[in-house]
Protein backbone atom coordinates (compact mmCIF):
# COMPACT_ATOMS: atom_id res chain seq x y z
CA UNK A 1 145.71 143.75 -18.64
CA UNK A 2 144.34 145.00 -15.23
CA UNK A 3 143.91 141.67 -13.39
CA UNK A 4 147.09 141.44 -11.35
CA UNK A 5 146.13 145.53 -9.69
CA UNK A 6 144.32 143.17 -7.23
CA UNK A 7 146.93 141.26 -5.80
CA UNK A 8 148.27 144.60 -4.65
CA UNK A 9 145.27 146.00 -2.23
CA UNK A 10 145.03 145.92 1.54
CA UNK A 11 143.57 143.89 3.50
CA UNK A 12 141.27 144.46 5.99
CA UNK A 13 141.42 141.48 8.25
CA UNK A 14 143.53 138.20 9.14
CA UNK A 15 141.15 136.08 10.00
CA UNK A 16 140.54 132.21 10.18
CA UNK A 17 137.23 130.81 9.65
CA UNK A 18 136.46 128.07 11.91
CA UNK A 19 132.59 127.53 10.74
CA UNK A 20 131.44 128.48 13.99
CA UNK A 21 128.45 130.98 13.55
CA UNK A 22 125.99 132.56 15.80
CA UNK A 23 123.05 130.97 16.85
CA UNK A 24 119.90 131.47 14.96
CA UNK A 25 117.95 134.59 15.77
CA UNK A 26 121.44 136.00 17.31
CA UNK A 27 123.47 139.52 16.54
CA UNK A 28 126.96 139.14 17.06
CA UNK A 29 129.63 142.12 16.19
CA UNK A 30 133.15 141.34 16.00
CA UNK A 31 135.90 144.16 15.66
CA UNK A 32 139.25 143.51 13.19
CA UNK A 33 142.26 145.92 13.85
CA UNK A 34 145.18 145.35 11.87
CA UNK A 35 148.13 147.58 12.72
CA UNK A 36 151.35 147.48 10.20
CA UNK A 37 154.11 148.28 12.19
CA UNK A 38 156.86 147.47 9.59
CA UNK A 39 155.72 147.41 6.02
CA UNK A 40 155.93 149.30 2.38
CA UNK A 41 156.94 152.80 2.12
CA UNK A 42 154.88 153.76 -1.04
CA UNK A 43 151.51 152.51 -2.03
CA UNK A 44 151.06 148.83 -3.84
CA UNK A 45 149.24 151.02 -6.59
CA UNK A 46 148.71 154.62 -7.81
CA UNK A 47 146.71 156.14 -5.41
CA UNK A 48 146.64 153.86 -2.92
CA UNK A 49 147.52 153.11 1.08
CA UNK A 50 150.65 153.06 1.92
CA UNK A 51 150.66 149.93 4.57
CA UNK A 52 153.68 151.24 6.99
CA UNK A 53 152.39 152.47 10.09
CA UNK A 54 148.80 151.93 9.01
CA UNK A 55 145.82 150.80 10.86
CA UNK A 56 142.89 148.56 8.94
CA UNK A 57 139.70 147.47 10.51
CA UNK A 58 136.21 146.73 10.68
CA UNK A 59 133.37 146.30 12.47
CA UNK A 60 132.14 142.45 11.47
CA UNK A 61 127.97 142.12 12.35
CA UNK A 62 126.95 138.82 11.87
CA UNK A 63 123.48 136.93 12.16
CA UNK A 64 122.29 133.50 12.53
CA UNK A 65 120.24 132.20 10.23
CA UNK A 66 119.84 128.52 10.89
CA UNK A 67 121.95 126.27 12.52
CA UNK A 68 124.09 126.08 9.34
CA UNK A 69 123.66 130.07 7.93
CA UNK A 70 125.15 132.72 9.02
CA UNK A 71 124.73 136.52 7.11
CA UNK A 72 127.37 139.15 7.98
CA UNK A 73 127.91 143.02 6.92
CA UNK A 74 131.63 144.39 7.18
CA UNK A 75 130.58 148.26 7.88
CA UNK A 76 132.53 150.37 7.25
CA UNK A 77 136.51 148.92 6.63
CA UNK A 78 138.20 151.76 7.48
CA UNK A 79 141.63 153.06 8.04
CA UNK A 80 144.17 155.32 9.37
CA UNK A 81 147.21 155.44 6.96
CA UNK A 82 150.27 156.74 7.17
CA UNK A 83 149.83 158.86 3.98
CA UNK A 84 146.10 159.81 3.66
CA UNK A 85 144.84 159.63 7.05
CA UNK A 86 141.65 158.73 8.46
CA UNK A 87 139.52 157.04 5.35
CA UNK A 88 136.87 155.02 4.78
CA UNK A 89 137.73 151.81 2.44
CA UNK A 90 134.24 150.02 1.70
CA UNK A 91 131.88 146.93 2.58
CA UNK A 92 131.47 143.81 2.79
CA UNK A 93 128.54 141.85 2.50
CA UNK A 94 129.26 137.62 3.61
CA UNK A 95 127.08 134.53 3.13
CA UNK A 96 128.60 131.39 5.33
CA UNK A 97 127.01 127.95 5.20
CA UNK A 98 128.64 125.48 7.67
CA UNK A 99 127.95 122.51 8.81
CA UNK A 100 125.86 122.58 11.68
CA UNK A 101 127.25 122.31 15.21
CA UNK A 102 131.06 122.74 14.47
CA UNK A 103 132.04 123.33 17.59
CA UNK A 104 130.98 119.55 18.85
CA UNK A 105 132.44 118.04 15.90
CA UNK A 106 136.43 116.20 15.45
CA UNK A 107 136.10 117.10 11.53
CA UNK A 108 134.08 120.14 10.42
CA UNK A 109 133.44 122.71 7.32
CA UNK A 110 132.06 124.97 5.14
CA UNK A 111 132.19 127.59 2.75
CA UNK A 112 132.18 131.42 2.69
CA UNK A 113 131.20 133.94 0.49
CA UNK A 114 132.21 137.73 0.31
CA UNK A 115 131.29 140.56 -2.05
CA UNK A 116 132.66 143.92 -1.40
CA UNK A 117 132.69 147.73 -2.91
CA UNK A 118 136.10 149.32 -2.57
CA UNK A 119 137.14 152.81 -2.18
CA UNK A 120 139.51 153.77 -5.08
CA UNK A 121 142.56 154.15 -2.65
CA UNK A 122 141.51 150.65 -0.84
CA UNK A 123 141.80 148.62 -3.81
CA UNK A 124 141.95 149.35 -7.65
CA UNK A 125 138.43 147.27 -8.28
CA UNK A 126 135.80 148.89 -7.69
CA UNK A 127 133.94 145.48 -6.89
CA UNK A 128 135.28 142.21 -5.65
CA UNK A 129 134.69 138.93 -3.85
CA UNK A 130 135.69 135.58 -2.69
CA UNK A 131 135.10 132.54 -1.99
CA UNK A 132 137.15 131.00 0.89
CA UNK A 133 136.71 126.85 1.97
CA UNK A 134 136.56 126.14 5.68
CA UNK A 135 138.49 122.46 6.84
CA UNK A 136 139.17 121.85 10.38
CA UNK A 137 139.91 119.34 13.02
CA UNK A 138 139.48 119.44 16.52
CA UNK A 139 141.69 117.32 18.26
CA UNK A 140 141.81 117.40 21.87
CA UNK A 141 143.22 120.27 23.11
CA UNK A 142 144.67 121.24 19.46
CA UNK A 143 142.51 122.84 16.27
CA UNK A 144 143.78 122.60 13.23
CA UNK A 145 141.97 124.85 10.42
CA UNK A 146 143.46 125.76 6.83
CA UNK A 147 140.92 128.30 4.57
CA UNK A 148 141.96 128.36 0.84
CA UNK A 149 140.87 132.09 -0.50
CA UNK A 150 140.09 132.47 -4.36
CA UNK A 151 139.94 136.05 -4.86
CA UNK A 152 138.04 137.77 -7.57
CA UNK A 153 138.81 141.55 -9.30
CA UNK A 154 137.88 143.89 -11.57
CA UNK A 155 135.51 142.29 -14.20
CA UNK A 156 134.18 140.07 -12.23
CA UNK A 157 134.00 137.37 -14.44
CA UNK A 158 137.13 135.71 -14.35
CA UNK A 159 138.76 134.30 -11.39
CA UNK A 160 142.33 136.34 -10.96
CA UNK A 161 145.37 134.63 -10.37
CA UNK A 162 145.72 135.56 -6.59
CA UNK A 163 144.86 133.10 -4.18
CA UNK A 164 145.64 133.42 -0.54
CA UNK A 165 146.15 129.92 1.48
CA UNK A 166 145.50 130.82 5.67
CA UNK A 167 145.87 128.16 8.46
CA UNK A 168 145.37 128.27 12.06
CA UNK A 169 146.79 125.76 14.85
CA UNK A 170 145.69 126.98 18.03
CA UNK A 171 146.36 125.20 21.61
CA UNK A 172 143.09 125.44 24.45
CA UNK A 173 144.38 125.69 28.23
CA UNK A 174 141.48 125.03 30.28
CA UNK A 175 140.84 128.64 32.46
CA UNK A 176 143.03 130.54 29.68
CA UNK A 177 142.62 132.00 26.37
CA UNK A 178 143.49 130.19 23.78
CA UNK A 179 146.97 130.70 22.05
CA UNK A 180 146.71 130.41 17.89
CA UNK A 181 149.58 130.31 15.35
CA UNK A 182 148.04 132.35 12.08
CA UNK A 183 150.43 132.23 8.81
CA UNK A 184 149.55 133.88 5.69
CA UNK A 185 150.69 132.43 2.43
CA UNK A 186 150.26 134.13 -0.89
């Protein structure tokens, strides 16, 4: 069995949905950086990174579609580990449909879809994806968002047993970025 390999790779980003998407006929580029200042000596599998001391990111470019569609291309996930150095990981390519307008609405959603090509020392399958669900609330001055991740591996065919459950609660002070509260379970 080669399934649970999976639930060992990196990760290239923490991020929480929150179905807002760029506006149709717009280009948007985000950048992740992850930086693991405390983590595993040895790599999660043979080959791998070894997380301690190493940085993961990627350039996110994302473009509106419609008012509900948003296409993105994760290009290139890279790294700088504490074992091999400077490497490149992979991409991603994401479909999100949201509901439209998220931003003016108390309740909003949607879903998100990921398929990547991995670098053998990024993650034992060569080809993944997932799906991750988008549920939020706006309330007031509060935003509360929780994205269940379903993660698939190798074969592609079977949904693994790894599932990743990430939430945000974030407070908005007028004049003053916001703060947000991001844990990872799973």
């Amino acid at each position: 069995m080669t399934w649970p390999e999976r639930g060992f790779a990196q990760t290239d980003e923490i991020q929480v949905y929150d179905a807002e998407i760029a506006d149709p006929g717009v280009l948007n580029l985000e950048v992740h950086n992850n930086y693991t200042f405390e983590g595993l000596k040895t790599p999660r599998f043979p080959g791998g990174l070894v997380p301690n001391h190493t940085l993961n990111g990627v350039p996110e470019w994302a473009y509106g579609v419609t008012d509900w569609f948003e296409q993105g291309l994760y290009l290139p996930l890279y790294s700088v580990s504490s074992n091999l150095g400077p490497v490149l990981d992979g991409f991603k390519v994401r479909e999100l449909f949201v509901v439209p307008h998220a931003a003016d609405r108390t309740f909003f959603y949607g879903i998100n879809f990921e398929f990547s090509y991995n670098a053998k020392h990024w993650d034992p399958s060569m080809y993944s994806s997932e799906i991750r669900s988008i549920f939020g609330w706006h309330l007031g001055k509060f935003d509360f968002i929780v994205n269940p991740i379903f993660i698939r591996g190798r074969d592609l065919t079977t949904w693994i047993s790894r599932q990743r459950f990430v939430s945000r609660t974030m407070y908005r002070k007028p004049g003053r970025l916001p703060l947000k509260s991001t844990p990872i379970m799973g």
